[in-house]
Protein backbone atom coordinates (compact mmCIF):
# COMPACT_ATOMS: atom_id res chain seq x y z
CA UNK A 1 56.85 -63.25 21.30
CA UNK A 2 59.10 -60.08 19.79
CA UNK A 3 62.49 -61.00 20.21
CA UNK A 4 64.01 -57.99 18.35
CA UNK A 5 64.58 -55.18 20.43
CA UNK A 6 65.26 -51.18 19.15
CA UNK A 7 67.37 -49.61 21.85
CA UNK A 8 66.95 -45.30 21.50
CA UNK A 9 70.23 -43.82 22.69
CA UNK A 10 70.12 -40.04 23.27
CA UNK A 11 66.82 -39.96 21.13
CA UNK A 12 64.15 -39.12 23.10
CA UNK A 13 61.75 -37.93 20.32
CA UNK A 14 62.00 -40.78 18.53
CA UNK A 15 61.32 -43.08 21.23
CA UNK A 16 57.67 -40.93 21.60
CA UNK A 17 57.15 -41.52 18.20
CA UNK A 18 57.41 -45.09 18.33
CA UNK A 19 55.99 -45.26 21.30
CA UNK A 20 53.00 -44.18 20.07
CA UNK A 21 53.39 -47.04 17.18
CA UNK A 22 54.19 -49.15 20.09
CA UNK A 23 51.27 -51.96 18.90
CA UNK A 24 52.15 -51.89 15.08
CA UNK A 25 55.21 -52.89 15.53
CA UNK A 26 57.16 -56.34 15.73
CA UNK A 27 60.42 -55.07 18.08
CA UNK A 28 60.46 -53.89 21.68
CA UNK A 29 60.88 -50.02 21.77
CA UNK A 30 63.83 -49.20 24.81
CA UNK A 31 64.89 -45.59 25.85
CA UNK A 32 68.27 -45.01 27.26
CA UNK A 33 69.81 -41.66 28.20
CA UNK A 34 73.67 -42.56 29.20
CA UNK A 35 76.24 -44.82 28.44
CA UNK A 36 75.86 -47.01 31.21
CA UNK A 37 72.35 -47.87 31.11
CA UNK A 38 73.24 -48.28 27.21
CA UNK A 39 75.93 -51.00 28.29
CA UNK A 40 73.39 -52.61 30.99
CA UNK A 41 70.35 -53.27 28.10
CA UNK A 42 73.44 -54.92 25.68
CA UNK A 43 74.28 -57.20 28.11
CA UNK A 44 70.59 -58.23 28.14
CA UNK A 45 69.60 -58.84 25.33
CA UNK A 46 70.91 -61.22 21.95
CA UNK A 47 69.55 -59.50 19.63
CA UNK A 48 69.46 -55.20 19.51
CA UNK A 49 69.72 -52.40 17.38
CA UNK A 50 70.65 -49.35 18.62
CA UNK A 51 69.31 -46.42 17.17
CA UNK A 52 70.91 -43.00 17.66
CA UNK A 53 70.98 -39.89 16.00
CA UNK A 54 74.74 -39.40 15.49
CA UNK A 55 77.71 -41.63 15.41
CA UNK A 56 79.25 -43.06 18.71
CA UNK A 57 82.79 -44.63 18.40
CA UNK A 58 81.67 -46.84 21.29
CA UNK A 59 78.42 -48.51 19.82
CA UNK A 60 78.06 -51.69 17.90
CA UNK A 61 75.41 -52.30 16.04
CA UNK A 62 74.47 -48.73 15.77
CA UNK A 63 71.99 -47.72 12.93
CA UNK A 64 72.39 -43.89 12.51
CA UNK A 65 69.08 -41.76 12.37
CA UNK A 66 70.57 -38.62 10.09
CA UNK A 67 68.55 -38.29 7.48
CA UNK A 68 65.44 -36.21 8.67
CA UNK A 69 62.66 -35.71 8.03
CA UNK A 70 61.64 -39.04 7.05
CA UNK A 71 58.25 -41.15 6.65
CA UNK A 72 57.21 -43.49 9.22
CA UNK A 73 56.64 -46.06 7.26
CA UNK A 74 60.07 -45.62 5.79
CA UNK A 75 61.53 -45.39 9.28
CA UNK A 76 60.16 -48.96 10.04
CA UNK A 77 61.24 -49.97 6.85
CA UNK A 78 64.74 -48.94 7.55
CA UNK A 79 64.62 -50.32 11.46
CA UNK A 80 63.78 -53.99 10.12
CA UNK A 81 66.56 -53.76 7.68
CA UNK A 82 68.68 -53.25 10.11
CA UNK A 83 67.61 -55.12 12.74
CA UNK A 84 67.60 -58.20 10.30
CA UNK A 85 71.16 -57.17 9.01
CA UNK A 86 72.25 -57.09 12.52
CA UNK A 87 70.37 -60.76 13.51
CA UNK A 88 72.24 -62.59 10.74
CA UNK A 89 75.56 -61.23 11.85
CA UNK A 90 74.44 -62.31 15.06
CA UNK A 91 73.64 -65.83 13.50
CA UNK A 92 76.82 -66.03 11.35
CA UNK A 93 78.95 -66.03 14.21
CA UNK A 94 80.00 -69.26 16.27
CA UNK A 95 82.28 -68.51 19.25
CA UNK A 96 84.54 -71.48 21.07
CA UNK A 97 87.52 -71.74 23.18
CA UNK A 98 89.43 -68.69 21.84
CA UNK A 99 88.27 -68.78 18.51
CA UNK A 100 85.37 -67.29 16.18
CA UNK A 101 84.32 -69.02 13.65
CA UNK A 102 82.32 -66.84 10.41
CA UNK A 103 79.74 -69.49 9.02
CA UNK A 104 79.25 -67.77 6.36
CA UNK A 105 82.76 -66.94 5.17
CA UNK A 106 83.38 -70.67 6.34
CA UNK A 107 86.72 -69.48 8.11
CA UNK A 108 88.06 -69.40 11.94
CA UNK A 109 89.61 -67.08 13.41
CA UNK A 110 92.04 -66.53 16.55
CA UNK A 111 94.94 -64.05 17.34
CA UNK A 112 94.65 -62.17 13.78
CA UNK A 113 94.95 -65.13 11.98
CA UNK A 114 92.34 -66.70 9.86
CA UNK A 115 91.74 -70.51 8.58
CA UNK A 116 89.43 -71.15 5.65
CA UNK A 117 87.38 -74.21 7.08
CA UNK A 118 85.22 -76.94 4.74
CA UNK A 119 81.33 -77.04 5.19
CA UNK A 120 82.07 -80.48 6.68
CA UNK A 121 84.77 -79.09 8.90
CA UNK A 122 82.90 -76.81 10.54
CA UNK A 123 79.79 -79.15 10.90
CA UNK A 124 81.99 -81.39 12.72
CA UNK A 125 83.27 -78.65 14.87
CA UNK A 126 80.01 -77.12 15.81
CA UNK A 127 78.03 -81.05 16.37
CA UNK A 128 81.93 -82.13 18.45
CA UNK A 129 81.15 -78.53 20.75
CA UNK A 130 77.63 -79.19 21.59
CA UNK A 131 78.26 -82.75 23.19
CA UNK A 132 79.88 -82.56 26.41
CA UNK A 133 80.59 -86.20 26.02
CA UNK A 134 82.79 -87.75 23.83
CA UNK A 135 81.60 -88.16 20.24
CA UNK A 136 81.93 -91.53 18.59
CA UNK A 137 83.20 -92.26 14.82
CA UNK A 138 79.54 -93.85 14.18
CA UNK A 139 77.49 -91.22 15.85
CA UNK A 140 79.80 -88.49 13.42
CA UNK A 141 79.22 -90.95 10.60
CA UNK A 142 75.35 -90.90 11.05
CA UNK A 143 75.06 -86.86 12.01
CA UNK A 144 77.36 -85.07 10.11
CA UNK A 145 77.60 -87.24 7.21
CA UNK A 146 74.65 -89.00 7.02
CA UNK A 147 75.80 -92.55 6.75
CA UNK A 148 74.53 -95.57 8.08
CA UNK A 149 76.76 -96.77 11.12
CA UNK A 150 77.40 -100.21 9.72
CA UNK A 151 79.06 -99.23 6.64
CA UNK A 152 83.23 -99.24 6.83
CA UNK A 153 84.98 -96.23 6.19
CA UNK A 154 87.46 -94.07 7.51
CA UNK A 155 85.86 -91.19 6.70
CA UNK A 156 85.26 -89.20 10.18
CA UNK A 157 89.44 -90.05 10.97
CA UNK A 158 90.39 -89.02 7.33
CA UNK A 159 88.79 -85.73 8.44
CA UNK A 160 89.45 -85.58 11.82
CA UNK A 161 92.80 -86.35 11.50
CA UNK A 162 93.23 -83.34 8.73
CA UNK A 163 91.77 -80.87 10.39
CA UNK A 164 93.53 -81.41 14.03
CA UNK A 165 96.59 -80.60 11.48
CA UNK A 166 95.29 -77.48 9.73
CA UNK A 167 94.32 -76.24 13.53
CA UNK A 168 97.85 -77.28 14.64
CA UNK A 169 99.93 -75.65 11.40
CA UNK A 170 97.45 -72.26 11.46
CA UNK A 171 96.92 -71.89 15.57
CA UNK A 172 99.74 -74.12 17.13
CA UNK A 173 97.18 -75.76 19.09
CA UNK A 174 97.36 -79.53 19.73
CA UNK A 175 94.15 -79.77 21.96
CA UNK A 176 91.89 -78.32 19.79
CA UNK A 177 89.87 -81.60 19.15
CA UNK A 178 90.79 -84.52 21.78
CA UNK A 179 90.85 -87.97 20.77
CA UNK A 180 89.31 -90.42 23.65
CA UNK A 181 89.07 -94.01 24.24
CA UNK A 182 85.07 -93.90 22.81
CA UNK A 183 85.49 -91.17 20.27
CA UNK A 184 86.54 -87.82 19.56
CA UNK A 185 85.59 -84.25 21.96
CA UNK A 186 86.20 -79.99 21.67
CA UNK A 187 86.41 -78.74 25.72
């Protein structure tokens, strides 16, 4: 199954072109003539590269088409790039509450300010967001640090307790992880 798809904005000879490629290639091929239709297919789709042939202000992920003539095989070349570029940006970004937080620069972000975060701290954040149940010290022990449950350490409120802080001195919020009778929880 492709999950990649190349949106054509204003474009319409290259869409025929790869239309015509349409089988040799591994993204969907979409064709859209205004900006509303353009704004419809975003909203549909994770994962898109739009491909125009000069710059809109209005457009992210936007891969520019300028440069003509140009080599199909180069042209595909160039699409993947991008589309791969634009799928790990896509990947890199975790979004919760009012905050995004960059995996790969290992910070979080909210209201212009940013928080440099621990590989740890963010693992507990991300496993604490998926659970819509409250998250127990030995079930944190055992997934995000890999110990056994029956070992004694203080470990998970060490770092619980620290980073609640660093959220509370950066972003003034107090809520940001919730401590409950059978463990810890991120609404």
């Amino acid at each position: 199954m492709i999950n990649k798809n190349l949106i054509i904005y204003k474009f319409e000879k290259l869409y025929h072109i790869l239309q015509e490629l349409g089988l040799d290639l591994n993204f969907n091929v979409l064709f859209v003539d205004n900006e509303k239709n353009l704004n419809d297919k975003i909203k549909n789709f994770n994962n898109c590269l739009i491909i125009t042939n000069k710059k809109y202000s209005y457009i992210d992920h936007q891969f520019v088409l300028n440069s003509i003539p140009i080599s199909i095989s180069k042209l595909i070349e160039k699409i993947n790039i991008e589309l791969l570029k634009t799928q790990f940006n896509n990947q890199s970004e975790f979004k919760l509450k009012n905050y995004v937080i960059d995996l790969n620069s290992r910070e979080i972000f909210a209201k212009n300010i940013k928080l440099k975060l621990t590989e740890k701290e963010i693992n507990t954040i991300i496993f604490l967001s998926r659970s819509n149940e409250p998250v127990s010290i030995d079930v944190l022990q055992e997934k995000v640090w890999s110990y056994q449950s029956d070992i004694e350490t203080h470990t998970v409120e060490t770092h619980i307790y620290r980073l609640r802080k660093k959220i509370l001195n950066s972003f003034k919020d107090n809520e940001f992880i919730i401590s409950k009778k059978n463990g810890y929880q991120i609404k």
